[in-house]
Every structure is written in structure tokens, then in C-alpha cells.
Protein backbone atom coordinates (compact mmCIF):
# COMPACT_ATOMS: atom_id res chain seq x y z
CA UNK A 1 1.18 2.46 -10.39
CA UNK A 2 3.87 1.70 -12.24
CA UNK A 3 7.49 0.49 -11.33
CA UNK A 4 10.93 -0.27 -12.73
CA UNK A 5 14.64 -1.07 -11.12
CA UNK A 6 17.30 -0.66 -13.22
CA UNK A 7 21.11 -1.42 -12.05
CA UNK A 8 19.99 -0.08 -8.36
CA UNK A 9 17.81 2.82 -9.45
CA UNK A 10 14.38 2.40 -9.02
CA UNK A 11 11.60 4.25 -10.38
CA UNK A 12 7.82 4.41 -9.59
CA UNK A 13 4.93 5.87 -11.31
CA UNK A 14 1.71 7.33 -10.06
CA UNK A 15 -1.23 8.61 -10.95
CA UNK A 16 -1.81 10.69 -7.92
CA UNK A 17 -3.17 13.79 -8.21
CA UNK A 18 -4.83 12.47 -11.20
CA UNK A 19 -6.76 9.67 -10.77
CA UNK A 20 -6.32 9.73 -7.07
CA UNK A 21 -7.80 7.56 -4.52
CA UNK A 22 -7.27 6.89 -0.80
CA UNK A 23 -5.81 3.77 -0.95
CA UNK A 24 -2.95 5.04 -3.48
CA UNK A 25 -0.28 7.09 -1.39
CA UNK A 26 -0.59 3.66 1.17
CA UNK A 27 0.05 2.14 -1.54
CA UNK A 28 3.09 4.18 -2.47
CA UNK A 29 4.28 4.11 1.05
CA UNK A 30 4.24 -0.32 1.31
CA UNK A 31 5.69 -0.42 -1.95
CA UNK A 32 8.26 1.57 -1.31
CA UNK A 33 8.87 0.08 1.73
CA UNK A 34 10.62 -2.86 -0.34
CA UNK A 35 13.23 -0.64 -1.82
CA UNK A 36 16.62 -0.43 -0.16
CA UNK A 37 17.07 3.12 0.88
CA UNK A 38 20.64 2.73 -0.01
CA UNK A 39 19.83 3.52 -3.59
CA UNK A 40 18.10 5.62 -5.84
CA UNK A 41 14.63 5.88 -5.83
CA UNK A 42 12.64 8.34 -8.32
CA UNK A 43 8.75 8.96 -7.77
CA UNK A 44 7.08 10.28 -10.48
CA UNK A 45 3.42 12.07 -10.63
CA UNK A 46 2.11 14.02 -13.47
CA UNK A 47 0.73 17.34 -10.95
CA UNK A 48 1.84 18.72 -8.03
CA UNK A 49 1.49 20.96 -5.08
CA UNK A 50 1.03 24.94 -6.24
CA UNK A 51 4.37 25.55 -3.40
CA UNK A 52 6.12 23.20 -5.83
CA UNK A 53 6.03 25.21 -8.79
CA UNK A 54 6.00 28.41 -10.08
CA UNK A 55 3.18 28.75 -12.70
CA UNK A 56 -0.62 28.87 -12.60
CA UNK A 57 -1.28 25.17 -11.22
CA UNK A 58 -3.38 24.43 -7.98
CA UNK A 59 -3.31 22.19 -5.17
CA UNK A 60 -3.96 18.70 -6.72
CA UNK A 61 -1.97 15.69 -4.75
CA UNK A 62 -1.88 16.87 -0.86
CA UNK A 63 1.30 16.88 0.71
CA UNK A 64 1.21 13.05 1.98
CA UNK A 65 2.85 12.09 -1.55
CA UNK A 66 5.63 13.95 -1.03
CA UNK A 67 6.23 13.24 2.71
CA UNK A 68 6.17 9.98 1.82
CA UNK A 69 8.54 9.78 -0.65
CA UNK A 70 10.73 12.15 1.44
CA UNK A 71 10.29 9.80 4.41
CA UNK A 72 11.68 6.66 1.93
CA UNK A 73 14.61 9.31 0.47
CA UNK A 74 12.84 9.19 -3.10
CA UNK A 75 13.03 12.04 -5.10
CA UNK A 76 9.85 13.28 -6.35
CA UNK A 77 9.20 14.72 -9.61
CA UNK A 78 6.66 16.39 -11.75
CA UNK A 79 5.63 17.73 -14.83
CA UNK A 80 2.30 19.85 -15.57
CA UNK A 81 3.53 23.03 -15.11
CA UNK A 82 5.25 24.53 -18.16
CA UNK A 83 8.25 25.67 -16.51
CA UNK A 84 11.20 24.60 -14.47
CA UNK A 85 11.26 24.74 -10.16
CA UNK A 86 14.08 22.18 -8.04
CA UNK A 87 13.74 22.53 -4.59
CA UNK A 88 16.02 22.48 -1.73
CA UNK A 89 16.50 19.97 0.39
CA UNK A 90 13.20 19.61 1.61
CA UNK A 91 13.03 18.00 5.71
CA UNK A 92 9.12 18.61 6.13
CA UNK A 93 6.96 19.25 2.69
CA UNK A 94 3.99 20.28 4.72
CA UNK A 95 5.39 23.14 6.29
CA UNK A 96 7.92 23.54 3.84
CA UNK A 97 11.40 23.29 6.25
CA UNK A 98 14.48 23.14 4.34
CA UNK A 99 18.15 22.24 4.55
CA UNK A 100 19.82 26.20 3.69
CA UNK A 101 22.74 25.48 1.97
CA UNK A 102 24.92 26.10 -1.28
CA UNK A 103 26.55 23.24 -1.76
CA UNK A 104 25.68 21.70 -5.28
CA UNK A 105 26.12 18.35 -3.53
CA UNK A 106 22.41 17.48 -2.07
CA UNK A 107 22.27 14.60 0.36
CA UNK A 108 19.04 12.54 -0.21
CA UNK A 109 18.36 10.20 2.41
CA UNK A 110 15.19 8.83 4.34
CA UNK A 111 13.79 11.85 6.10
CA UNK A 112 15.14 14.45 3.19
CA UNK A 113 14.78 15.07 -0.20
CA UNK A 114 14.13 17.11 -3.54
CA UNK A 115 11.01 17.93 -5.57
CA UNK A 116 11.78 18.51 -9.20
CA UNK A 117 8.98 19.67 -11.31
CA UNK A 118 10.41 19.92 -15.05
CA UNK A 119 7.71 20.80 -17.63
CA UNK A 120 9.95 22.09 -19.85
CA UNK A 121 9.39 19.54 -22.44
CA UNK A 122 7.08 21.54 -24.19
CA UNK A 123 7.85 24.36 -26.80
CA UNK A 124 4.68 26.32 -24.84
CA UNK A 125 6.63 27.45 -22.09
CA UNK A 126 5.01 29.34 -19.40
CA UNK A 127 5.83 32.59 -17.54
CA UNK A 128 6.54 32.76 -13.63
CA UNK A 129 4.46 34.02 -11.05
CA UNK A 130 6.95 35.86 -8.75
CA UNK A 131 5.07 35.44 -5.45
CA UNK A 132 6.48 31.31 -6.28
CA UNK A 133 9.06 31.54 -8.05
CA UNK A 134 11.00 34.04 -4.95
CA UNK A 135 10.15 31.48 -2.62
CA UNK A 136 13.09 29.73 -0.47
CA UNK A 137 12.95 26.60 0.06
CA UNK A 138 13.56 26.71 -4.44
CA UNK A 139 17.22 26.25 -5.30
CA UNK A 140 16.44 26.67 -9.10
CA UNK A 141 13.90 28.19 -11.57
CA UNK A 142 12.95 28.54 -14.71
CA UNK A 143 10.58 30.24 -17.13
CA UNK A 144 9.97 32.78 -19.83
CA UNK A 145 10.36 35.68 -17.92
CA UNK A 146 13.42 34.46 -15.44
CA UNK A 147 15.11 33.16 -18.91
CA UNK A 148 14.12 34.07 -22.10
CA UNK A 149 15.96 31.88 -23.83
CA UNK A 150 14.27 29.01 -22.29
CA UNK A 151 13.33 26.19 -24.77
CA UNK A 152 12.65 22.54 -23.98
CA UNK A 153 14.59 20.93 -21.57
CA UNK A 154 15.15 17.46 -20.09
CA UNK A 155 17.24 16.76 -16.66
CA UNK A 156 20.39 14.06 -17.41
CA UNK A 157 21.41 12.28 -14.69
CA UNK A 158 24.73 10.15 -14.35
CA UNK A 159 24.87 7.82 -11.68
CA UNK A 160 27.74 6.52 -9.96
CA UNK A 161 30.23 7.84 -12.11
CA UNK A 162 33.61 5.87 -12.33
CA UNK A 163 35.57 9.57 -12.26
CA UNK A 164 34.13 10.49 -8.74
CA UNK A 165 35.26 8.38 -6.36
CA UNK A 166 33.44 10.35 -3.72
CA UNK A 167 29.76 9.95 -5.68
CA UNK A 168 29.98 6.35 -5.29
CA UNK A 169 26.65 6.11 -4.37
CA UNK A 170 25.71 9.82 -5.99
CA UNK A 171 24.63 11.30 -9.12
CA UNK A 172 25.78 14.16 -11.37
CA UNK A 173 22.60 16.05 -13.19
CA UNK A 174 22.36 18.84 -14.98
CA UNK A 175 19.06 20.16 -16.83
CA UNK A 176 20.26 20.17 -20.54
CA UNK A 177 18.28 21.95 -23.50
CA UNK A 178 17.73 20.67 -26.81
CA UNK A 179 20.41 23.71 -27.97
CA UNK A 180 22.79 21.83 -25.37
CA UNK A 181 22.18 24.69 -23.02
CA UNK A 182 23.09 23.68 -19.29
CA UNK A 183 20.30 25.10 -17.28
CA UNK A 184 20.54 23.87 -14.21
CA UNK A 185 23.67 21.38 -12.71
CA UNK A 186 23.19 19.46 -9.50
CA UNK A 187 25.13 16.74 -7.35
CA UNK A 188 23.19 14.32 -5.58
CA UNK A 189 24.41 11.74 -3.25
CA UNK A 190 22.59 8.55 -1.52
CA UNK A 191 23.68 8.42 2.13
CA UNK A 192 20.87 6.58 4.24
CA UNK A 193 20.35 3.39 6.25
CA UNK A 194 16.73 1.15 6.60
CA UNK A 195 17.45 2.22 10.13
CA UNK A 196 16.65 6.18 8.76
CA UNK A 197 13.95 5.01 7.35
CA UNK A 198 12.38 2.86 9.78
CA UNK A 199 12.89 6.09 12.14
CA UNK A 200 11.56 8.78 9.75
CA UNK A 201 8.55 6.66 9.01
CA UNK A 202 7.63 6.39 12.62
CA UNK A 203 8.22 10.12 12.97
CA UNK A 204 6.20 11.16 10.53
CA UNK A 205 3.01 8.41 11.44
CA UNK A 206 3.25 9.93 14.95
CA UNK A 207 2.72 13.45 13.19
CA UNK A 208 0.12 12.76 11.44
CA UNK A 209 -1.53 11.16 13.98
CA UNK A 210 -1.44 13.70 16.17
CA UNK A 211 -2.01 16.26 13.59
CA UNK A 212 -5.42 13.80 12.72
CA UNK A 213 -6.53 13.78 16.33
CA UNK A 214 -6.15 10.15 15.95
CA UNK A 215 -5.13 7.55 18.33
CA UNK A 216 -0.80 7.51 18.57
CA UNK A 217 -1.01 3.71 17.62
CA UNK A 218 -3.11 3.71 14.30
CA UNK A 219 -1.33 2.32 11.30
CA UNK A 220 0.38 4.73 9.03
CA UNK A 221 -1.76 3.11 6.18
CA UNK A 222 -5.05 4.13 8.29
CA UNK A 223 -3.80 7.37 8.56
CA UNK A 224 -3.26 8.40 4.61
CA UNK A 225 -6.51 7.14 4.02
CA UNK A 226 -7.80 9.56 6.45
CA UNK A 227 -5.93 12.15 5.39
CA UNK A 228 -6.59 11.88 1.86
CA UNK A 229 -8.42 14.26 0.31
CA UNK A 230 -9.68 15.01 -3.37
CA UNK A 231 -7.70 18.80 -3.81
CA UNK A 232 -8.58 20.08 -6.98
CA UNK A 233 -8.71 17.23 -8.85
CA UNK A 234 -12.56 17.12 -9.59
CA UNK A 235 -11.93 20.21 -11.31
CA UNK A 236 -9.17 19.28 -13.52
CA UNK A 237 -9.85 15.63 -14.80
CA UNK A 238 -10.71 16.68 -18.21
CA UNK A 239 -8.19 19.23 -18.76
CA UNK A 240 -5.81 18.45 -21.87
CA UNK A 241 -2.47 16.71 -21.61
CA UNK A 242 -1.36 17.50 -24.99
CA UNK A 243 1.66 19.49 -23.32
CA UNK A 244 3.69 19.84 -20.00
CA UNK A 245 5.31 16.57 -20.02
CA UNK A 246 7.87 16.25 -17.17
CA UNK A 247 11.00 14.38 -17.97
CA UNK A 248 14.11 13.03 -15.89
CA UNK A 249 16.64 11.56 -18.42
CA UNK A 250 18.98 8.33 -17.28
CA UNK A 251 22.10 7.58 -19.56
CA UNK A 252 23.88 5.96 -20.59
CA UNK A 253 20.53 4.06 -21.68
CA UNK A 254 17.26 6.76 -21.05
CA UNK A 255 14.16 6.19 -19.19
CA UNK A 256 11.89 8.74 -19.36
CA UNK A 257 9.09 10.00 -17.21
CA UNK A 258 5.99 11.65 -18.41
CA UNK A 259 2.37 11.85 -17.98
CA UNK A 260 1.60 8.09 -17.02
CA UNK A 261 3.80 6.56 -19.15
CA UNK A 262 7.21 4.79 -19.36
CA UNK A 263 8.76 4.66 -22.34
CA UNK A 264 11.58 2.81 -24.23
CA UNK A 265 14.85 2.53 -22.86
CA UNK A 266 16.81 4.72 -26.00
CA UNK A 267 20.87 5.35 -26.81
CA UNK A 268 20.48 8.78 -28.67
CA UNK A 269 19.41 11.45 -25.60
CA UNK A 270 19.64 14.49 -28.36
CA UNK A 271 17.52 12.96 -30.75
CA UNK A 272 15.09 12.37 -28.28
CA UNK A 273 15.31 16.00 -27.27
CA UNK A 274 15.27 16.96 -30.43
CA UNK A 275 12.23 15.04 -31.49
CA UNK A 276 8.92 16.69 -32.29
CA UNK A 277 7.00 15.05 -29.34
CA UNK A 278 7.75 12.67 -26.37
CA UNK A 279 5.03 10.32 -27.84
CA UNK A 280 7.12 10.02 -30.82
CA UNK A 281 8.43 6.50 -29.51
């Protein structure tokens, strides 16, 4: 797993889902663990959960991934699917509870957060299935046959701008197309405590102790090895990458988040959108 702090933003890697093992969403979980939840934290993982997006993917990481990063008030995001699905604010992945509201501003803290799978990075964009795409708990979505027009996308984030005195610990993102298209525009804003997460993360080890039939006291970490399981990986672990990379864009300098890579910090965002291919670097 890889990871990478940058001015208070901190961003983690993973091949779960992947090349997954039992060991690796503990290892997410203690890891994260020395992050302040006070600001940003980004987890990145190439595949998803089929709930989280609205193509032709299956199962592949379980849902203790996300509930982990939702119970540290990390933002998870994916790629893999050739199309474009942000959630709600999402209070329980597992059983997929949301916070149902309009407001563009979206409070991540430890206990809530968003899924973002952007695979839009790819001229082979991918039509919807329906039965996903109308689900509820999605605030945005995008593919060939919701937006026609689609092309390749990346999501820009801002964080902390000066102007907004009330996003002081926020971010301003919008999902921006290489014909500088705004797709998609979201607020985010940072507003928990290591006391929410110290709470949520007891919360949700009693939960999945209890739905483990496991003794109330067993470590968390005993728990996600339990509960780990192999999804459809087997299935998939020779399947191409050549496409489907899901980005998240940071300027004013970029780090970008694909596959299982991390690549340069670069100036120029629309020549990077522009370019041919993410590996281009």
C-alpha cells in the first residue's frame, strides 16, 4: 500500500480488491489510524463494490474497505468501471444508509463519507445499467447513455480555498472534461474530531462482531481478517488494465490516482487531460 501527505491531505493506495489478502483492510484500518481526522484523507482502490457503480463490474473488495475508510472520514475512490457514479453521504456502506440531502456542501467526517468511482479517463466509455445507476444513495452519474457527450474526465479538487472563508477546512470539486465541460461540482467540508473516530471505530467493531457471531471483545484487526473474503477476485486477476483508470486531480500541483500507481506531482492539469494516456508521465 502506498501513501503520501501533502500540505494536510493525505492519500493512500491499495491494492484491495486486486491483490487482496486478509491482513490488508487491517492494515488500512492501523494505518489510518495515524492520520488526524481533522484533514483530508483520500483512499484509493482500483475496483469496487457492483452498488458503487453503475456498469457491468462485480463484487470484488467486500464492504469492510469502505466502512473503514468511512469509519476514519476518508473518502474512497475508484476507477474500473468506465463511467462516472458519486455517492451520497454514505453512514453505513453495508446496508447502504445515507445522509438525504441537496446541499452541494457534503460533510465528511469519521462515521460518514463519499465513494467516488471515476473511470472516465478512458475514451471507451461505458453505458449504464439503469437498475444502478437509479439507485439512491447516488448523488451523481455518468455514462454514454445518461450523457452522450461524455468524454474523459478527471475530478479537480481545491482545497482550502483563500475566497471561502467558511471551507476553511473544505474543498471545492468539480468533475472537469478534457473539452472543459463541468460534469459534476461538489463542496466538501472536513468537520470531525479523533473523539468521532475513536467512537465510530468502536461502533462499527461491535457490529461486526456481533454480525460475526464473535466474542464483543475481539480486536477489530481479528475481525477483518475474519471477515475477509476473496469476492470475485479469483475470477478477474488476469483481466486487462489497459483502460478504466480512475483519477482525482489536486491543484494547484496534481496528484493523480490510478490503477496502483502514483504519479508525478505536474503544473499543467489540461495537458494532462489532454494527453493520450495517463501512463504518458
Amino acid at each position: 500500500m502506498g501513501r503520501c501527505t501533502y500540505k494536510g491531505i493525505s492519500s493512500f493506495l491499495s491494492s484491495i480488491g486486486t491483490f487482496s489478502t486478509p491482513q490488508l483492510v487491517s492494515h488500512l484500518d492501523r494505518s489510518l489510524d495515524t492520520i488526524s481526522p481533522t484533514g483530508f484523507t483520500l483512499v484509493s482502490f482500483h475496483r469496487q463494490m457492483r452498488a458503487l457503480q453503475i456498469g457491468g463490474k462485480r463484487n470484488a473488495t467486500g464492504w469492510d474497505v469502505y466502512e473503514i475508510s468511512r469509519v476514519h472520514g476518508a473518502i474512497a475512490i475508484n476507477g474500473h468501471a468506465h463511467s462516472y457514479a458519486r455517492t451520497k453521504v454514505v453512514t453505513n456502506f453495508t446496508s447502504l444508509e445515507y445522509v438525504d440531502s441537496s446541499s452541494s456542501k457534503l460533510s465528511i467526517r469519521p462515521g460518514q463519507t463519499i465513494s467516488v468511482c471515476n473511470g472516465m479517463g478512458t475514451p471507451y466509455l461505458t453505458k449504464a445499467n439503469f437498475t444502478l445507476s437509479e439507485a439512491h444513495h447516488f448523488a451523481k452519474v455518468l455514462a454514454t447513455n445518461t450523457n452522450p457527450a461524455s468524454v474523459q474526465a478527471a475530478i479537480i479538487c481545491r482545497f482550502n480555498p483563500p475566497e471561502r472563508s467558511d471551507l476553511s477546512r473544505g474543498a471545492l470539486c468539480h468533475l472537469q472534461s478534457i473539452n472543459d465541460e463541468i460534469l459534476d461540482t461538489f463542496e466538501l467540508e472536513v468537520t470531525g474530531t479523533r473523539v468521532d473516530m475513536i467512537n465510530a471505530r468502536e461502533t462499527y467493531r461491535r457490529s461486526l462482531a456481533l454480525h460475526l457471531n464473535m466474542p464483543e471483545e475481539t480486536p477489530l484487526h481479528d475481525l477483518l481478517v475474519q471477515s475477509h473474503r476473496p469476492w470475485d477476485w479469483a475470477t478477474y486477476v488476469y483481466e486487462k488494465l489497459t483502460y478504466g483508470y480512475g483519477m482525482i486531480v489536486i491543484t494547484d500541483k496534481m496528484l493523480c490516482h490510478t490503477y496502483l500507481n502514483c504519479f508525478s506531482l505536474r503544473e499543467d492539469h489540461q495537458a494532462f487531460l489532454a494527453s493520450k494516456s495517463p501512463l504518458d508521465q
